[in-house]
Protein backbone atom coordinates (compact mmCIF):
# COMPACT_ATOMS: atom_id res chain seq x y z
CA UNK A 1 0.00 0.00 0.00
CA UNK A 2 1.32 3.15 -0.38
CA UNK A 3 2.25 6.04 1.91
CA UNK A 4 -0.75 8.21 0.37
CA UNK A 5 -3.14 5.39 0.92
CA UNK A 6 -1.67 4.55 3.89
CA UNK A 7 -2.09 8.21 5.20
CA UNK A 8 -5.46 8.77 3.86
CA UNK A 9 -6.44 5.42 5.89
CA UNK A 10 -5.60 6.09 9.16
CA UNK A 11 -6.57 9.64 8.97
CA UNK A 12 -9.47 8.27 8.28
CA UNK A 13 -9.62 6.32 11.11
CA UNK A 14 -8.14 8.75 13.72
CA UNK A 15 -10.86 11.51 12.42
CA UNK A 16 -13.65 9.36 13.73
CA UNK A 17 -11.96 8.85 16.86
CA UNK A 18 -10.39 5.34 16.24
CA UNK A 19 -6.47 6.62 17.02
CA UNK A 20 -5.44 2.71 17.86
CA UNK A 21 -7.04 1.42 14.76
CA UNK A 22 -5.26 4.18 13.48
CA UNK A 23 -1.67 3.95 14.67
CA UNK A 24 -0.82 0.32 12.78
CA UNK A 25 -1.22 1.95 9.78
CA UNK A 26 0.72 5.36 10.77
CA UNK A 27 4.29 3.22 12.24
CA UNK A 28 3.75 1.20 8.61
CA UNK A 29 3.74 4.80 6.93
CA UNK A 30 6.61 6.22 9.10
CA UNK A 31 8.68 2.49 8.22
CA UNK A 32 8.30 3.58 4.27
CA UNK A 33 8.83 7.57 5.14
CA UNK A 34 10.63 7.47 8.39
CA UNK A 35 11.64 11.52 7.71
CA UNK A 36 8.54 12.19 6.25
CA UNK A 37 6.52 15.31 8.09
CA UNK A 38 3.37 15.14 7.09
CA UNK A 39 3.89 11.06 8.66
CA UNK A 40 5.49 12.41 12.35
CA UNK A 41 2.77 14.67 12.81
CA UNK A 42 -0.08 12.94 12.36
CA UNK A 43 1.99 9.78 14.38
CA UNK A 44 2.73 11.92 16.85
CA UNK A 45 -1.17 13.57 17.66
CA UNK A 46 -2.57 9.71 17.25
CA UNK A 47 0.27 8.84 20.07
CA UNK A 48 -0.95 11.86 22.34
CA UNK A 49 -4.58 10.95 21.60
CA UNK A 50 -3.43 7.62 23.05
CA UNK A 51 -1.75 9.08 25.94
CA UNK A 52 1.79 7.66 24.73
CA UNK A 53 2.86 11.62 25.83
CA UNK A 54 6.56 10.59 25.64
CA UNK A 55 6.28 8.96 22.38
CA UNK A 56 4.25 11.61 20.78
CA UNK A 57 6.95 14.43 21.95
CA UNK A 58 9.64 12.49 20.29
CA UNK A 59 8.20 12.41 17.55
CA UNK A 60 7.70 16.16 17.44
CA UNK A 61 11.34 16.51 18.27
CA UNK A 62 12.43 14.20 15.02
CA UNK A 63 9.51 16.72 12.81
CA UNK A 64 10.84 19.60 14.53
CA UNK A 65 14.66 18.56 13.68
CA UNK A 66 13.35 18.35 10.10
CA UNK A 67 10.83 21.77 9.81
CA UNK A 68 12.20 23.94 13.32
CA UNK A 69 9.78 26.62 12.96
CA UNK A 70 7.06 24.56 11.98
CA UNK A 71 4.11 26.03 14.73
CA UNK A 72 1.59 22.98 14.69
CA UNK A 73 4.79 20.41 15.63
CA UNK A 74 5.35 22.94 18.33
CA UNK A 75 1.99 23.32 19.49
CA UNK A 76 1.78 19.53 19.58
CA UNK A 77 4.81 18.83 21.48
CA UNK A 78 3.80 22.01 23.58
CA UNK A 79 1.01 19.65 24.76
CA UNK A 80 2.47 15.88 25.43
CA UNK A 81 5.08 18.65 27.59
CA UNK A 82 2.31 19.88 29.86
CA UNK A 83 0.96 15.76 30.17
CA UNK A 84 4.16 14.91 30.61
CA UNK A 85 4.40 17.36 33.42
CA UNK A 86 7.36 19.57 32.02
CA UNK A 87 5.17 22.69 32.62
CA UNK A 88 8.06 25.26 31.26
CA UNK A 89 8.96 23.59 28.18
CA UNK A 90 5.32 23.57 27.49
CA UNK A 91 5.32 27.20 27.76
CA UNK A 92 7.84 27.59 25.52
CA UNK A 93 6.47 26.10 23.15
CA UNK A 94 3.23 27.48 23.07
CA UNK A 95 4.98 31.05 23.50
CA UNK A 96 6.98 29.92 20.40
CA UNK A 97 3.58 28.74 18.66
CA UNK A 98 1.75 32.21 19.44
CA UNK A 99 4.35 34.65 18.01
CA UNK A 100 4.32 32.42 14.48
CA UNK A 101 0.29 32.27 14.78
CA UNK A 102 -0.85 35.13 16.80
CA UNK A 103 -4.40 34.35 16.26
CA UNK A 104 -4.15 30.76 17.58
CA UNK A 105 -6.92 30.76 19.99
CA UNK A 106 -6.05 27.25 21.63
CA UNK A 107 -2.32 27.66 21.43
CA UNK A 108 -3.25 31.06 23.89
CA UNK A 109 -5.60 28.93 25.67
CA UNK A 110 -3.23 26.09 26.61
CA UNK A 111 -0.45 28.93 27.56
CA UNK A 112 -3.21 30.21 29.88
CA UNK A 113 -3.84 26.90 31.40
CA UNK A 114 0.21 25.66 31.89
CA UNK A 115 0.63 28.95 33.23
CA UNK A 116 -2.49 28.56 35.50
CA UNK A 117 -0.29 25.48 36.74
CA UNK A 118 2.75 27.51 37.70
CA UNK A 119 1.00 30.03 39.22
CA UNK A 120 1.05 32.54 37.55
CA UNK A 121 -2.19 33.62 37.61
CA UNK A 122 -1.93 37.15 36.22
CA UNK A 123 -0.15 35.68 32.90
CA UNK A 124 -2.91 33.04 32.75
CA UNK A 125 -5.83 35.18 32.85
CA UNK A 126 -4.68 37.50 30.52
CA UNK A 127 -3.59 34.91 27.91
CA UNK A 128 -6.68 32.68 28.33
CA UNK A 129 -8.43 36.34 27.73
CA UNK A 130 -6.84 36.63 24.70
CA UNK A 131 -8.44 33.43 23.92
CA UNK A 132 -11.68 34.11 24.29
CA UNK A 133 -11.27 37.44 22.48
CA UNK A 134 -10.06 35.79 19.33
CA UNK A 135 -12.87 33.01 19.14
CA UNK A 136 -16.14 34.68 21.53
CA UNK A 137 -18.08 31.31 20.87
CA UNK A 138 -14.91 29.46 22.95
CA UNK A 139 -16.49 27.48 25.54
CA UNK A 140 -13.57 25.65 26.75
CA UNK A 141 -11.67 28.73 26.70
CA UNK A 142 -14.32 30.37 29.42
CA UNK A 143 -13.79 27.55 31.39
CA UNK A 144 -10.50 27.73 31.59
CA UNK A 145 -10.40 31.00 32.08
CA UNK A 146 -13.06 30.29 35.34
CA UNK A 147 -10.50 28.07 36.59
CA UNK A 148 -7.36 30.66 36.73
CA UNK A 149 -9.64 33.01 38.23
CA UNK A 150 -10.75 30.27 40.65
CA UNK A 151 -6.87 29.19 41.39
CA UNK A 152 -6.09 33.05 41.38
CA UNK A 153 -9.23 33.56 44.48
CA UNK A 154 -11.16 35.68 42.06
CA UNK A 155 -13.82 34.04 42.90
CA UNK A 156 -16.67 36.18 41.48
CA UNK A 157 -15.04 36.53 37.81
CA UNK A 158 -14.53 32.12 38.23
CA UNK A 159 -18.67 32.59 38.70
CA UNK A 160 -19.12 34.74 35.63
CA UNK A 161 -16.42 32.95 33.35
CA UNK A 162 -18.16 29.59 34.28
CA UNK A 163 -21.86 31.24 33.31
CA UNK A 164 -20.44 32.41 30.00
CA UNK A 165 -18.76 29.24 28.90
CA UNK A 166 -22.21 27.21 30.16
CA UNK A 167 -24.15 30.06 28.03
CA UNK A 168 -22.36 28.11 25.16
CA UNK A 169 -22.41 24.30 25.89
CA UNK A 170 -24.93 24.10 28.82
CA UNK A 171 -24.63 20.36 28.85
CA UNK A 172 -20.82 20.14 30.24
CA UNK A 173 -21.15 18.90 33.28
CA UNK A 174 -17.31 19.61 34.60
CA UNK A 175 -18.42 23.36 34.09
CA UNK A 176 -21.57 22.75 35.81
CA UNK A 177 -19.08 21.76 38.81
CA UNK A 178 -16.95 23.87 38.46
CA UNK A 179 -19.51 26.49 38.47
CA UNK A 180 -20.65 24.92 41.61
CA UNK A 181 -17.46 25.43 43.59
CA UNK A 182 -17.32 29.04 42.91
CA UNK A 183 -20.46 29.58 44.55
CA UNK A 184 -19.74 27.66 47.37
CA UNK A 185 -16.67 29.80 47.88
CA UNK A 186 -19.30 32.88 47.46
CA UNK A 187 -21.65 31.39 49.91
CA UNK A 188 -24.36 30.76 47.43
CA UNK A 189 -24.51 26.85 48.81
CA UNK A 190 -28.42 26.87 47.88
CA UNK A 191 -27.04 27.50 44.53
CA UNK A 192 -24.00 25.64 44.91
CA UNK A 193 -25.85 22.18 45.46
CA UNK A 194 -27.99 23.28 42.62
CA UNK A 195 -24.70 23.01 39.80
CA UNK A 196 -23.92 20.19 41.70
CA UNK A 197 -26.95 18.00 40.95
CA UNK A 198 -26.67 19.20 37.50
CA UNK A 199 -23.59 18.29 36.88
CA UNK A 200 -24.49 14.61 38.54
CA UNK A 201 -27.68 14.48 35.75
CA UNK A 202 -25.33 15.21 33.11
CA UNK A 203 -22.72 12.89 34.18
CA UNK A 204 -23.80 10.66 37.31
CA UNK A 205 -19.69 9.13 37.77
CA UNK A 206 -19.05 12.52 38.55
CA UNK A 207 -17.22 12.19 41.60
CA UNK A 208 -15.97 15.42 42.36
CA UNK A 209 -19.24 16.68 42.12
CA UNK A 210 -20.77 14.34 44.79
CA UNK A 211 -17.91 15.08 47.16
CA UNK A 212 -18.41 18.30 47.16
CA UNK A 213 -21.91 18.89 47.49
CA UNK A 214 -21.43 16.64 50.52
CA UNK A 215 -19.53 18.96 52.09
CA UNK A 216 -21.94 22.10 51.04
CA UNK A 217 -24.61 19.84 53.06
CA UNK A 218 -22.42 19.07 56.07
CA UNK A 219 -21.76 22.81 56.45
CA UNK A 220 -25.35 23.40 56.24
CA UNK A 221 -25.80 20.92 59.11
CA UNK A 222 -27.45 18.37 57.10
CA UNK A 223 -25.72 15.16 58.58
CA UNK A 224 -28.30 12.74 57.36
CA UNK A 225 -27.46 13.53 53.38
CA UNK A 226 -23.64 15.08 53.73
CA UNK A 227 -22.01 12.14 55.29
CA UNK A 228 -23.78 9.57 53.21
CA UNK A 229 -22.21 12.04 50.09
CA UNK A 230 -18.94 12.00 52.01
CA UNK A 231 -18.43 8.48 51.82
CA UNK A 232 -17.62 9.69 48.22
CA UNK A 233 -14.22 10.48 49.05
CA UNK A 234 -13.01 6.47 48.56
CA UNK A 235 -14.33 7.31 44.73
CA UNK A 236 -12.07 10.47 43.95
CA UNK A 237 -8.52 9.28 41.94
CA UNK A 238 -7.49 12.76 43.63
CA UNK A 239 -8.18 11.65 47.33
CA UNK A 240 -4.91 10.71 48.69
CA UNK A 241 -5.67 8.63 51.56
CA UNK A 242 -6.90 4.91 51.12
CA UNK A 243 -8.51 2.00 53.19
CA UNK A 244 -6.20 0.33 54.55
CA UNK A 245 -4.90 -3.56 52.69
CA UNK A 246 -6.44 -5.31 55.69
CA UNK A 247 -8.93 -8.26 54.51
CA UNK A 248 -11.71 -7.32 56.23
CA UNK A 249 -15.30 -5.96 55.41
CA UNK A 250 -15.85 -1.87 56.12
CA UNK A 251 -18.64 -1.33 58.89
CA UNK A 252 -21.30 0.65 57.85
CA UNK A 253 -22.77 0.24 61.55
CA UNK A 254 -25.06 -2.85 59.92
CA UNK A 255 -23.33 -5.64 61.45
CA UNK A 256 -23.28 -6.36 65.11
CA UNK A 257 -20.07 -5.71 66.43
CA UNK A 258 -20.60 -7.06 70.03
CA UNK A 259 -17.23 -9.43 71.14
CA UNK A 260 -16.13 -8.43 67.35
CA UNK A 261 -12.46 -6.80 66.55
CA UNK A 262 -12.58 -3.88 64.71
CA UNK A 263 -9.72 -1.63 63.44
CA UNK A 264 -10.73 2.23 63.58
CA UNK A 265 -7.83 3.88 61.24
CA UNK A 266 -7.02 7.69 60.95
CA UNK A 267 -7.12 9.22 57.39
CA UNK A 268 -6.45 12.96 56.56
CA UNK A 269 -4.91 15.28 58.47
CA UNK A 270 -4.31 15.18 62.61
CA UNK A 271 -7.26 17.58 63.32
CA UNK A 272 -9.42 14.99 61.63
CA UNK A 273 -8.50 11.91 63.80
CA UNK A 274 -8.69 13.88 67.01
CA UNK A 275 -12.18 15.55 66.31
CA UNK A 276 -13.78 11.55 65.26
CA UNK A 277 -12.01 9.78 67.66
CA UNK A 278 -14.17 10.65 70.62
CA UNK A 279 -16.52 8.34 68.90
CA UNK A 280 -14.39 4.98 69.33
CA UNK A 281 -16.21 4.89 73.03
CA UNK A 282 -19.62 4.06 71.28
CA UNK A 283 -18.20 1.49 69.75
CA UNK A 284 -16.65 0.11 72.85
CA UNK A 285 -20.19 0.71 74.77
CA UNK A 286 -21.49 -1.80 71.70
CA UNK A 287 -19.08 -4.44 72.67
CA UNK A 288 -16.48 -3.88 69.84
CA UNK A 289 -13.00 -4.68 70.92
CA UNK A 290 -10.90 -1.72 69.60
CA UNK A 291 -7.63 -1.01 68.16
CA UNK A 292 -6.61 2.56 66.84
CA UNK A 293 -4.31 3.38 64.15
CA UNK A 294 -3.61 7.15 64.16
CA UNK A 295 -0.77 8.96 62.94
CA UNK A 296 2.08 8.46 65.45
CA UNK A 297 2.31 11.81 67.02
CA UNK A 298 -1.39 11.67 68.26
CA UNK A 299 -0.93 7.60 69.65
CA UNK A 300 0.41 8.16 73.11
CA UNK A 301 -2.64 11.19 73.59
CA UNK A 302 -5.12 8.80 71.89
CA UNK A 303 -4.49 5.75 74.56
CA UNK A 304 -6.73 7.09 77.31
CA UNK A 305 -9.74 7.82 75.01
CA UNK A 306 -12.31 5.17 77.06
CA UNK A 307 -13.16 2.21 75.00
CA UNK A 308 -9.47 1.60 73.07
CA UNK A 309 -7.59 -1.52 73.76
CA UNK A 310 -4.69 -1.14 71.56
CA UNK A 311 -3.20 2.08 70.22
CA UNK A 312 -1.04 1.46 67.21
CA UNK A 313 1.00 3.43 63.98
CA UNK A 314 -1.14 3.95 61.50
CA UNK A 315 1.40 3.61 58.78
CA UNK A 316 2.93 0.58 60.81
CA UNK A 317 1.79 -3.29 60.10
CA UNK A 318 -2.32 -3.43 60.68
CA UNK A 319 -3.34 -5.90 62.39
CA UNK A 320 -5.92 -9.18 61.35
CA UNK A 321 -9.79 -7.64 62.63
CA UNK A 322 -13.36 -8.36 61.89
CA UNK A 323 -14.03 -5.35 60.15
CA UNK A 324 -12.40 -1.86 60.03
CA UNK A 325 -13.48 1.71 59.83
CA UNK A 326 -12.40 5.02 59.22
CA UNK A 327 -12.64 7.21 61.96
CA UNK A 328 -14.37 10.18 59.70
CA UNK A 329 -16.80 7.32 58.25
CA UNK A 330 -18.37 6.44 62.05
CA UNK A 331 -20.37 9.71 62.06
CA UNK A 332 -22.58 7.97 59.45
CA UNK A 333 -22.15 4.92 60.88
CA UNK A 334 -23.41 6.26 63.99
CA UNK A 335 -26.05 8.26 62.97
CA UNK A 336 -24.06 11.30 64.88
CA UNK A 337 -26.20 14.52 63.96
CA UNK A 338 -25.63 18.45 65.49
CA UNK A 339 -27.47 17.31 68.27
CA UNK A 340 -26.40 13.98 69.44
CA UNK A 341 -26.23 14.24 73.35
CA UNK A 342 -22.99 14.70 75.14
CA UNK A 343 -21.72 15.29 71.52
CA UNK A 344 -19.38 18.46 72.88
CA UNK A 345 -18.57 16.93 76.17
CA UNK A 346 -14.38 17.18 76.61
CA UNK A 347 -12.68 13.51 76.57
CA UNK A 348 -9.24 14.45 76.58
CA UNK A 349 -7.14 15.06 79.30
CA UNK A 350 -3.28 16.47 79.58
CA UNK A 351 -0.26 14.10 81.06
CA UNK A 352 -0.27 15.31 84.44
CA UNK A 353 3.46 15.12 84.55
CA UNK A 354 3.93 17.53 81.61
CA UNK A 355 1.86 19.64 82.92
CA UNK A 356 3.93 20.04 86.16
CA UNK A 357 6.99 20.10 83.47
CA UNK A 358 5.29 23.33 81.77
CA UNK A 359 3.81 24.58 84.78
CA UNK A 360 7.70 25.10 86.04
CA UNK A 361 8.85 26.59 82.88
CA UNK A 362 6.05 29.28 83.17
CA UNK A 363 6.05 30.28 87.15
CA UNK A 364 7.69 33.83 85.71
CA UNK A 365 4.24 34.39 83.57
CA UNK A 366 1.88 36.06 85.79
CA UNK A 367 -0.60 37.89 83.34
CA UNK A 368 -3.36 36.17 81.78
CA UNK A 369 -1.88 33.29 79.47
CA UNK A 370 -3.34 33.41 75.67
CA UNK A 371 -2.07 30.93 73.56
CA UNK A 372 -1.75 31.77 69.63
CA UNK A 373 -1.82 30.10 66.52
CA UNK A 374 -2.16 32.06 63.20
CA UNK A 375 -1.11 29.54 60.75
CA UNK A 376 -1.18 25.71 60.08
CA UNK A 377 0.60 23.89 56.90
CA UNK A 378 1.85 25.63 53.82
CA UNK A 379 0.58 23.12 51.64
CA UNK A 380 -2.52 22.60 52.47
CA UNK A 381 -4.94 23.01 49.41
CA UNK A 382 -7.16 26.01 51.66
CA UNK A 383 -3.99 27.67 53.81
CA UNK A 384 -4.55 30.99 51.86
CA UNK A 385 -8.51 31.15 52.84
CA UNK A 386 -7.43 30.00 56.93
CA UNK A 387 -3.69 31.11 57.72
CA UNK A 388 -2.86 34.88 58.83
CA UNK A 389 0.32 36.69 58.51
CA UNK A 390 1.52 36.87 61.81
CA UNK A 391 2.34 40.68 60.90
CA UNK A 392 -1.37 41.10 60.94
CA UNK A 393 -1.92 39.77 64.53
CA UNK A 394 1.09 40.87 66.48
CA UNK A 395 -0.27 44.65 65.62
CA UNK A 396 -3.59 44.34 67.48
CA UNK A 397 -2.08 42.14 70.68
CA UNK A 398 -3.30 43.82 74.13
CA UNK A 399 -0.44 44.50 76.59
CA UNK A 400 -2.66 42.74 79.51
CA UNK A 401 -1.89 39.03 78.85
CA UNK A 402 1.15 36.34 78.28
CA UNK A 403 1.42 35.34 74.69
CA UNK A 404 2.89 31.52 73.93
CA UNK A 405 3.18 30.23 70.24
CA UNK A 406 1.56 26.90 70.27
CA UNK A 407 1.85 25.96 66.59
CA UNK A 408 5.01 23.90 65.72
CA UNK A 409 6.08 25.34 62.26
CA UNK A 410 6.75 29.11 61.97
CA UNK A 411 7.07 30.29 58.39
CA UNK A 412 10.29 32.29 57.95
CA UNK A 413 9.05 35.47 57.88
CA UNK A 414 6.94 34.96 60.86
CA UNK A 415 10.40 33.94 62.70
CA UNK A 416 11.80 37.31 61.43
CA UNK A 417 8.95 38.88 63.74
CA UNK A 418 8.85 36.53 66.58
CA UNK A 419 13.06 37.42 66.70
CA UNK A 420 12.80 40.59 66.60
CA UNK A 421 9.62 40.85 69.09
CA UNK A 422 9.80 39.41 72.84
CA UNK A 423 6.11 39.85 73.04
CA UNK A 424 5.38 36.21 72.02
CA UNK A 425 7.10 33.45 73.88
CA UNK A 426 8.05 30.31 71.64
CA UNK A 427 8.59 25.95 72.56
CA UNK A 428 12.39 27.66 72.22
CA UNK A 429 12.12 30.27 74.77
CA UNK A 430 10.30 28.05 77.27
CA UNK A 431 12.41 24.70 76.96
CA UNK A 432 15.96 25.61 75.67
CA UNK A 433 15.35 24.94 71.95
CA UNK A 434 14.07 21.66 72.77
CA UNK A 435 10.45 21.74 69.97
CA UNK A 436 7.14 19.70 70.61
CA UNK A 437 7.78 16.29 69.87
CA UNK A 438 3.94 15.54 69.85
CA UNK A 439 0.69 16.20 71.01
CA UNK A 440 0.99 15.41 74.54
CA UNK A 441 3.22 18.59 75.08
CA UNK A 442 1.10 20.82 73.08
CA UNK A 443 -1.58 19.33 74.82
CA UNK A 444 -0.03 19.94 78.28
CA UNK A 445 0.84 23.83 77.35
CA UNK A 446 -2.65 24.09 76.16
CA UNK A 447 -4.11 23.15 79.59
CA UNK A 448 -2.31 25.71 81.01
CA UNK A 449 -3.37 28.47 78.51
CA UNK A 450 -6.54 30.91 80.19
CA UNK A 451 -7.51 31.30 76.50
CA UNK A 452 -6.74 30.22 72.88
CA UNK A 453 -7.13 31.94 70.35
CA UNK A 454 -6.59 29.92 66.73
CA UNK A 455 -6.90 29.70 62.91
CA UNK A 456 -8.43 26.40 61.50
CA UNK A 457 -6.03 23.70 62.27
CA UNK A 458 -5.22 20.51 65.00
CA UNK A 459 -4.97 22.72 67.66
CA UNK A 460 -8.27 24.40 67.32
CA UNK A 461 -9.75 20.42 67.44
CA UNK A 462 -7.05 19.60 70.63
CA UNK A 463 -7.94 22.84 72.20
CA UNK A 464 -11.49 22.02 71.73
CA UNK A 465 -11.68 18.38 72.81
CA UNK A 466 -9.51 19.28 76.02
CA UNK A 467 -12.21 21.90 76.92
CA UNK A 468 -10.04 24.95 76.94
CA UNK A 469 -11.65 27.81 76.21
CA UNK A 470 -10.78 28.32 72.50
CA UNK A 471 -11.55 31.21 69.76
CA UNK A 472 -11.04 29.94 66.24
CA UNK A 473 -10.70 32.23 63.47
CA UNK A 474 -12.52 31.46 60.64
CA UNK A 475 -13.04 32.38 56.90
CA UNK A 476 -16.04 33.57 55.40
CA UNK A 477 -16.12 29.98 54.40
CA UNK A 478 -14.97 27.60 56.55
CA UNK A 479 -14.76 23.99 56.56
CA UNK A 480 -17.79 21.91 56.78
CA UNK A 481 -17.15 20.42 60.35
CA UNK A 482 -17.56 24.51 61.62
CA UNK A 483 -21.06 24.56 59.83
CA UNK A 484 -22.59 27.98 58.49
CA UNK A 485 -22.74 31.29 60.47
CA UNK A 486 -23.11 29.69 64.11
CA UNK A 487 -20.79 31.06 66.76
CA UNK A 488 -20.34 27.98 69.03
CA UNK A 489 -19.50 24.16 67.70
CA UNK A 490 -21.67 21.29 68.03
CA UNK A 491 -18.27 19.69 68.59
CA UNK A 492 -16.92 21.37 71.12
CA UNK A 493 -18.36 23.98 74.11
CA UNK A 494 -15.31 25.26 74.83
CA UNK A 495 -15.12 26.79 71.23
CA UNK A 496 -16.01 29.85 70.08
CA UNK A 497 -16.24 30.97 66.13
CA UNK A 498 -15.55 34.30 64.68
CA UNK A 499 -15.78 34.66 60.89
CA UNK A 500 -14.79 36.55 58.36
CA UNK A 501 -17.50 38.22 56.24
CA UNK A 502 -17.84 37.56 52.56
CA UNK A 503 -17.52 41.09 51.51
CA UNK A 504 -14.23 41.80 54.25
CA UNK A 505 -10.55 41.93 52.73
CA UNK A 506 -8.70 41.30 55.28
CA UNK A 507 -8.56 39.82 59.40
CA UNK A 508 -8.66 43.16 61.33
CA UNK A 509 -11.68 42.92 62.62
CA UNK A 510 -11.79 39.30 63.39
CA UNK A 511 -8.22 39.04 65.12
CA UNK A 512 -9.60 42.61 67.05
CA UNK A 513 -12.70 40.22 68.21
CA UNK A 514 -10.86 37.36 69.27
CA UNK A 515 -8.50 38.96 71.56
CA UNK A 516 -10.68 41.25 73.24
């Protein structure tokens, strides 16, 4: 056959979306023409289209040895690049692509997105812009555009881009979700859960979609629907955490459990598995016999929670059980609602012997003790919407109390202050440079704290299930386990809320609020 027919055949075939039908025919073209460019390209998009991202770029490499300034080899490679993960080169090449074919919508519209990836919003925006300005009709490109405004927290302009590109295919369900998350992060949940459910008619596997509305509901203090929803979380590719390889089945709270063993595991982050473990003692009060696997700074404060026989390392060997569970799964399994009695009760308590440690290493504090936290991780996908410069609270501290650092990590610039300021004492200050080496310390210092004043993170759930009087600082939209607009915690009466308003900027008056 020749290369023509050849060609013609598996274009063909790779037009009507058959690229591995295709490809046979394409390596028997490139075998007769192996320099041949018409041959590497259309090799190299059927390889893409088949997710073979390395083979496709090399490929465009051999074209673009052959024609270098040839902008559809570019473009091309541009994209197996960002698959691939090589973010910059892609850039390049799509930079390289524009200024040969200025009027390439999609070659400005990939740009926008790899450059959405690096984070640089500003550049994104303004080349998916260009985008949309070339082609108006370019639905994709207003979604994309929606999601760098979304990454950059423009939240609004993510609603409107999302509205426009739905304007033009109102059956893409992704947008639908998409859509859906921007007006949770307005507040709009009512119409949040709306583009949710639309985007689960349009496409029912849409996991993402199902997760979040689940949390929309939780934070609207429907437990019945948002933890069912939540157990969506096992579904999501993007979820990082996993049931543990343990050959057992997952309670549901079905099966009697009475003389049973049954492995309660953490998952997520240390805030989570102290705020779900309270409800191991149910189980125990159903006759389960318990062991806990937490994350090993929590496992020697996790022993005296009533109920557990066996505290264990949660990334260690697991032992043989009955059935296992995931700590954040028993609230469904237990029917726990807002008002489940004794719910907020404390049920942990400080080593008494740390205490006396840390009582000794504060006898010179004789104000008022608050205790601080203004930030938690740095990667955490929400630290920008729930961490605070510590520039912004050190202004507004009142010269009537003791101030102690509680959190563990201090971001570098926030050491810059707490050097240069004596006003805040660190772990350092009190115990020679010795740090926290896990919660039972924190835990101890906590106890001895009059007040606690706290962003979103572990400590606001340690504070809280201590019974230390605690202030969290919240965002305009919090997590789901804070619910919507209430000022005290179904969790914890100890806790007090303060939150941000949608239309406020910054965390003056909040900070102001929670250390008057």
């Amino acid at each position: 056959m020749s290369l023509s027919d050849l060609l013609t055949r598996a274009k063909n075939l790779h037009q009507k979306g058959d690229a591995k039908a295709a490809m046979p025919l394409y390596q028997q073209a490139l075998l007769q023409r192996p320099n041949d460019p018409e041959t590497l390209y259309y090799t190299a998009a059927a390889k893409i289209h088949l997710k073979d991202f390395k083979g496709g770029a090399t490929l465009c490499d051999r074209l673009l040895k052959i024609k270098p300034d040839l902008p559809d080899a570019l473009f091309l490679r541009g994209c197996a690049m960002q698959s691939l993960g090589a973010t910059q080169k892609a850039v390049a090449d799509f930079n390289k692509t524009i200024m040969m074919q200025p009027q390439n919508h999609t070659a400005h519209a990939n740009l926008g997105i790899a450059l959405t990836h690096l984070k640089r919003f500003d550049d994104a925006i303004a080349s998916l812009l260009k985008a949309v300005k070339i082609k108006p009709d370019y639905a994709i490109g207003y979604k994309n555009l929606g999601a760098a405004y979304f990454e950059a927290g423009q939240i609004q302009d993510a609603k409107t881009a999302f509205k426009t590109s739905l304007s033009l295919n109102p059956n893409d369900a992704l947008c639908h979700y998409n859509l859906g998350k921007a007006q949770a992060g307005l507040a709009r949940f009512d119409e949040a859960i709306a583009s949710y459910d639309t985007a689960l008619r349009l496409h029912p596997g849409l996991v993402d979609a199902r997760w979040n509305k689940s949390l929309v509901m939780l934070r609207e203090g429907d437990f019945e629907q948002g933890w069912q929803l939540y157990e969506s979380r096992w579904d999501n590719s993007q979820f990082t955490d996993r049931k543990p390889d343990v050959k057992a089945p997952y309670w549901t709270g079905k099966a009697e459990i009475a003389g049973k063993s049954l492995l309660l595991f953490s998952e997520q982050g240390l805030g989570d598995s102290i705020q779900f473990v309270r409800l191991a003692r149910q189980l125990a009060e159903k006759g389960a016999i318990i062991t806990l696997a937490v994350q090993k700074p929590l496992m020697r404060l996790c022993q005296q929670i009533e109920g557990v026989g066996t505290v264990i390392d949660r990334r260690g060997k697991l032992p043989e059980c009955d059935f296992m569970c995931s700590l954040m799964s028993l609230p469904l399994a237990l029917g726990i609602n807002a008002d489940t009695p004794e719910l907020a009760r404390p049920y942990l308590a400080p080593d008494p012997q740390r205490v006396q440690s840390f009582k000794a290493l504060l006898k010179d504090s004789k104000k008022p003790r608050i205790g601080l936290v203004w930030s938690g991780s740095a990667t955490h996908t929400n630290d920008h919407n729930r961490s605070i410069a510590l520039a912004d609270i050190i202004r507004h501290l009142p010269k009537d109390y003791d101030f102690f650092c509680l959190q563990k990590d201090i971001r570098p610039d926030d050491q810059k202050i707490l050097a240069a300021s004596p006003v805040i004492k660190t772990a350092a200050d009190l115990n020679k440079g010795q740090r926290f080496f896990d919660f039972d310390d924190t835990a101890a210092l906590c106890s001895l704290m009059d007040r606690i004043v706290t962003v979103d993170t572990s400590i606001a759930h340690l504070a809280g299930a201590l019974g230390v009087p605690t202030i969290v600082m919240l965002s305009a939209v919090a997590d789901f386990r804070w619910l919507r607009e209430r000022q005290d915690s179904p969790w914890y009466s100890s806790v007090t809320l303060v939150r941000r308003r949608i239309d406020e900027d910054n965390w003056d008056r909040v900070i102001k609020e929670a250390l008057a």
